[in-house]
C-alpha atoms as a PDB file:
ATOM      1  CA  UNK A   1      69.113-173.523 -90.314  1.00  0.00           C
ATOM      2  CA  UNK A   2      68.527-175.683 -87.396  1.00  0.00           C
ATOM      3  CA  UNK A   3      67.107-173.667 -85.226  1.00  0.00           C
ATOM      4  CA  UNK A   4      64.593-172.078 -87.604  1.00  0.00           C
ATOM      5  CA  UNK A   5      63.782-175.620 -88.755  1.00  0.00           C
ATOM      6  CA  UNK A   6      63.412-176.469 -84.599  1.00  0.00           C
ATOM      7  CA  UNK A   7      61.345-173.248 -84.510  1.00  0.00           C
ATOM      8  CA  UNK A   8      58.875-174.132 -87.674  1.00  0.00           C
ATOM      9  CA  UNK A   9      57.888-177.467 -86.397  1.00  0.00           C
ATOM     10  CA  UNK A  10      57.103-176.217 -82.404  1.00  0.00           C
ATOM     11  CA  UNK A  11      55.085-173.671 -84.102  1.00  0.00           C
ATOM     12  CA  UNK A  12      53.424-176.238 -86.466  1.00  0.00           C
ATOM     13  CA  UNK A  13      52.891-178.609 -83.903  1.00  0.00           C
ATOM     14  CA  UNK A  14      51.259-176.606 -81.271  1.00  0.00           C
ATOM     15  CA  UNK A  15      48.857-174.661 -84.031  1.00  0.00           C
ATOM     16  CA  UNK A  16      47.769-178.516 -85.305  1.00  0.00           C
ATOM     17  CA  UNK A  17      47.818-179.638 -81.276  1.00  0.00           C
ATOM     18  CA  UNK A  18      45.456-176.618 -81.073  1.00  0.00           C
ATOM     19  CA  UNK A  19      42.724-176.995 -83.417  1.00  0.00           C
ATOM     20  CA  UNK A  20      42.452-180.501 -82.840  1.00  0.00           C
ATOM     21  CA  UNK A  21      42.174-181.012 -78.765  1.00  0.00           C
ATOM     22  CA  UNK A  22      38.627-180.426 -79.319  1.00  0.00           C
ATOM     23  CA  UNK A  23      37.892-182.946 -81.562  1.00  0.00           C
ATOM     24  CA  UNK A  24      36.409-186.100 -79.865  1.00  0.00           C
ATOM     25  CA  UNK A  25      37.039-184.800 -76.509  1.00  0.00           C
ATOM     26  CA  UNK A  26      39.416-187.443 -74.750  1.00  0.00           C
ATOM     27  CA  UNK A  27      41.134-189.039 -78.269  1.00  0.00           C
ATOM     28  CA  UNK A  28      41.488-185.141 -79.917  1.00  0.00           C
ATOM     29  CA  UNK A  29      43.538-184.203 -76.220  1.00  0.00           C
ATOM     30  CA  UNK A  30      45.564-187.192 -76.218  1.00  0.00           C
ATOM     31  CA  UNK A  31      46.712-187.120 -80.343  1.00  0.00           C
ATOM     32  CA  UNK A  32      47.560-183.529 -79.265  1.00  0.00           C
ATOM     33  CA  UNK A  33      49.910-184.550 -76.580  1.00  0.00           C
ATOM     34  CA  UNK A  34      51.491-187.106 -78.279  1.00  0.00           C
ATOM     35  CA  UNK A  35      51.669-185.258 -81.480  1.00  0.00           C
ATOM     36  CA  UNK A  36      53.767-182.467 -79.603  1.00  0.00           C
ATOM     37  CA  UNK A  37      55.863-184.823 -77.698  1.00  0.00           C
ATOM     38  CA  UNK A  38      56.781-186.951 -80.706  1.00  0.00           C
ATOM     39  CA  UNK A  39      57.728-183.794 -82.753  1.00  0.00           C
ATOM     40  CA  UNK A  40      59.653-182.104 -80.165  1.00  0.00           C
ATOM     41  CA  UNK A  41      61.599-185.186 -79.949  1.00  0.00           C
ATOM     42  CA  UNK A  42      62.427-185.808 -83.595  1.00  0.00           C
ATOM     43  CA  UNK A  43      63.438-181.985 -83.718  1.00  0.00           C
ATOM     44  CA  UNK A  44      65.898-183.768 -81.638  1.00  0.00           C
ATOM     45  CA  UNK A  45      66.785-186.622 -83.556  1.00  0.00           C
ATOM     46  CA  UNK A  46      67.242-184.799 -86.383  1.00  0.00           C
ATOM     47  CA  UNK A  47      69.611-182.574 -85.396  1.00  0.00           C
ATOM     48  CA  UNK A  48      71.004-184.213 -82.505  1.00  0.00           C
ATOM     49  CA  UNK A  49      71.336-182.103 -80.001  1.00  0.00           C
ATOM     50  CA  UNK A  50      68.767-181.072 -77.250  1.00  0.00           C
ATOM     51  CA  UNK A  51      69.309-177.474 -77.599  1.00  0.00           C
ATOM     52  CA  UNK A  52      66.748-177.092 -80.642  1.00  0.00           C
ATOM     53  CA  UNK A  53      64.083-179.876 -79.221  1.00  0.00           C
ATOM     54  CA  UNK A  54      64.220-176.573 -76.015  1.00  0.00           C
ATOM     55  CA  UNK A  55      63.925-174.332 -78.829  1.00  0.00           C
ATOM     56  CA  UNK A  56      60.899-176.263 -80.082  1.00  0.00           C
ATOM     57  CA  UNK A  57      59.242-176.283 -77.067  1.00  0.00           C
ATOM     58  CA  UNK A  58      59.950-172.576 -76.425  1.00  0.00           C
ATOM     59  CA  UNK A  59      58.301-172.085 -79.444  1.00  0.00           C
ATOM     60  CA  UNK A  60      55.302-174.558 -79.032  1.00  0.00           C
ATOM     61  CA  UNK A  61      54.589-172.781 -75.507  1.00  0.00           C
ATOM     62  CA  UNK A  62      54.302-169.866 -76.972  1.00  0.00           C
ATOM     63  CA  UNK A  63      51.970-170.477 -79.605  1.00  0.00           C
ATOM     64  CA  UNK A  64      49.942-172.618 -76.548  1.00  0.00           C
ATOM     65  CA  UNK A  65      50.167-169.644 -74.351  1.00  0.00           C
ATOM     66  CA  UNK A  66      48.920-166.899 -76.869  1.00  0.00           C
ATOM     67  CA  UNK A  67      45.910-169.623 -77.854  1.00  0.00           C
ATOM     68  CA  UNK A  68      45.302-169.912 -74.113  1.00  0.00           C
ATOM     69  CA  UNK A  69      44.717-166.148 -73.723  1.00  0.00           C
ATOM     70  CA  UNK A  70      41.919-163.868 -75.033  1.00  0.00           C
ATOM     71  CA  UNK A  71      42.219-162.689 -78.169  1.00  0.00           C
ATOM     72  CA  UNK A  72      40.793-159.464 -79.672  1.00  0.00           C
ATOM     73  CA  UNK A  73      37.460-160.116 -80.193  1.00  0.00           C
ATOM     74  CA  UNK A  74      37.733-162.003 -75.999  1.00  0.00           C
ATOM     75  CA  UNK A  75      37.746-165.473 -78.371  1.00  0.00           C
ATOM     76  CA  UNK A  76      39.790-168.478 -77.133  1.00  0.00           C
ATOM     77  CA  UNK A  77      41.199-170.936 -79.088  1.00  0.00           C
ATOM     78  CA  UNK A  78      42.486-173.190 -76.178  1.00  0.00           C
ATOM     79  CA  UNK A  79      39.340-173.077 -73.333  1.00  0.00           C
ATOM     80  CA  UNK A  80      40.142-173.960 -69.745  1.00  0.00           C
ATOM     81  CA  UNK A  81      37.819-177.103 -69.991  1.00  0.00           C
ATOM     82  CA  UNK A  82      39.346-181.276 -69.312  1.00  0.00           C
ATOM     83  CA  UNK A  83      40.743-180.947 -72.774  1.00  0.00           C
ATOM     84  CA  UNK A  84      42.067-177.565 -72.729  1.00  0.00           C
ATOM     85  CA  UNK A  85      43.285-177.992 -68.954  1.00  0.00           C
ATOM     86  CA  UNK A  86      44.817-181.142 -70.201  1.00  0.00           C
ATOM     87  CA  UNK A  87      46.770-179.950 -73.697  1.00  0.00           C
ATOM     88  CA  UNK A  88      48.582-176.806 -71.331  1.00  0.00           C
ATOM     89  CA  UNK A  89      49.578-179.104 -68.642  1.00  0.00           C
ATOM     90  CA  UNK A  90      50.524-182.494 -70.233  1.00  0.00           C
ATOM     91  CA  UNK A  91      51.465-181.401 -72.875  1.00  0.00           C
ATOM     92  CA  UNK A  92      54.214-179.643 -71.209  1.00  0.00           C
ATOM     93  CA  UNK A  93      55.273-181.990 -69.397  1.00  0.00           C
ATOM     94  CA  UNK A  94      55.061-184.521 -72.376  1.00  0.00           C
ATOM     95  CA  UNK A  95      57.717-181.475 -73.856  1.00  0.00           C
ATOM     96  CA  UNK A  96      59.962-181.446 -70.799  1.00  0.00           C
ATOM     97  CA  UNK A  97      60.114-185.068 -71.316  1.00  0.00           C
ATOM     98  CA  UNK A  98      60.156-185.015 -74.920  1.00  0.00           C
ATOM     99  CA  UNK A  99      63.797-182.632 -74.373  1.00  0.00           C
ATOM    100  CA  UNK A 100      64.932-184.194 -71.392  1.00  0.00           C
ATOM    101  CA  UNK A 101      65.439-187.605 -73.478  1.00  0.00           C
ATOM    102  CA  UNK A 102      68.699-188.009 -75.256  1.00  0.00           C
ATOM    103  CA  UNK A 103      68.417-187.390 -79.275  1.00  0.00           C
END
């Protein structure tokens, strides 16, 4: 049950850290970020071990990566401007941090 649970919220976060990185350009990046990071570390602290806060960011890369990549119709959710650049990269990092911490 954990590991769905660890898989719902990376998904969850990274759709929400998605549709709002482009709102007010430098606050909508940064809520992102620190949106993701604080969810993949109470994924964490809720179930105390760091094995589901990887699977949670697994799971929020992947939801980042497919948003990051043309769709169908050549749309992009995620676009490779500062905010865009900024949600892949930091908020990465702010998820290898995030799992790296103890829970």
């Amino acid at each position: 049950m954990n590991f769905v649970y660890a898989i719902f919220i990376g998904v969850a976060t990274a759709l929400s850290a998605t549709l709002i990185h482009q709102t007010l350009p430098p606050i909508g990046a940064i809520v992102a970020i620190l949106a993701s990071h604080l969810a993949i570390w109470w994924v964490g602290r809720y179930t105390g071990k760091r094995l589901y806060k990887f699977f949670a960011l697994i799971s929020w890369l992947a939801v980042i990566a497919k948003a990051g990549s043309f769709g169908v119709g050549n749309e992009l959710l995620i676009q490779g401007d500062n905010s865009g650049s900024a949600l892949l990269a930091l908020g990465f990092i702010a998820g290898i941090f995030a799992v790296a911490r103890r829970p």
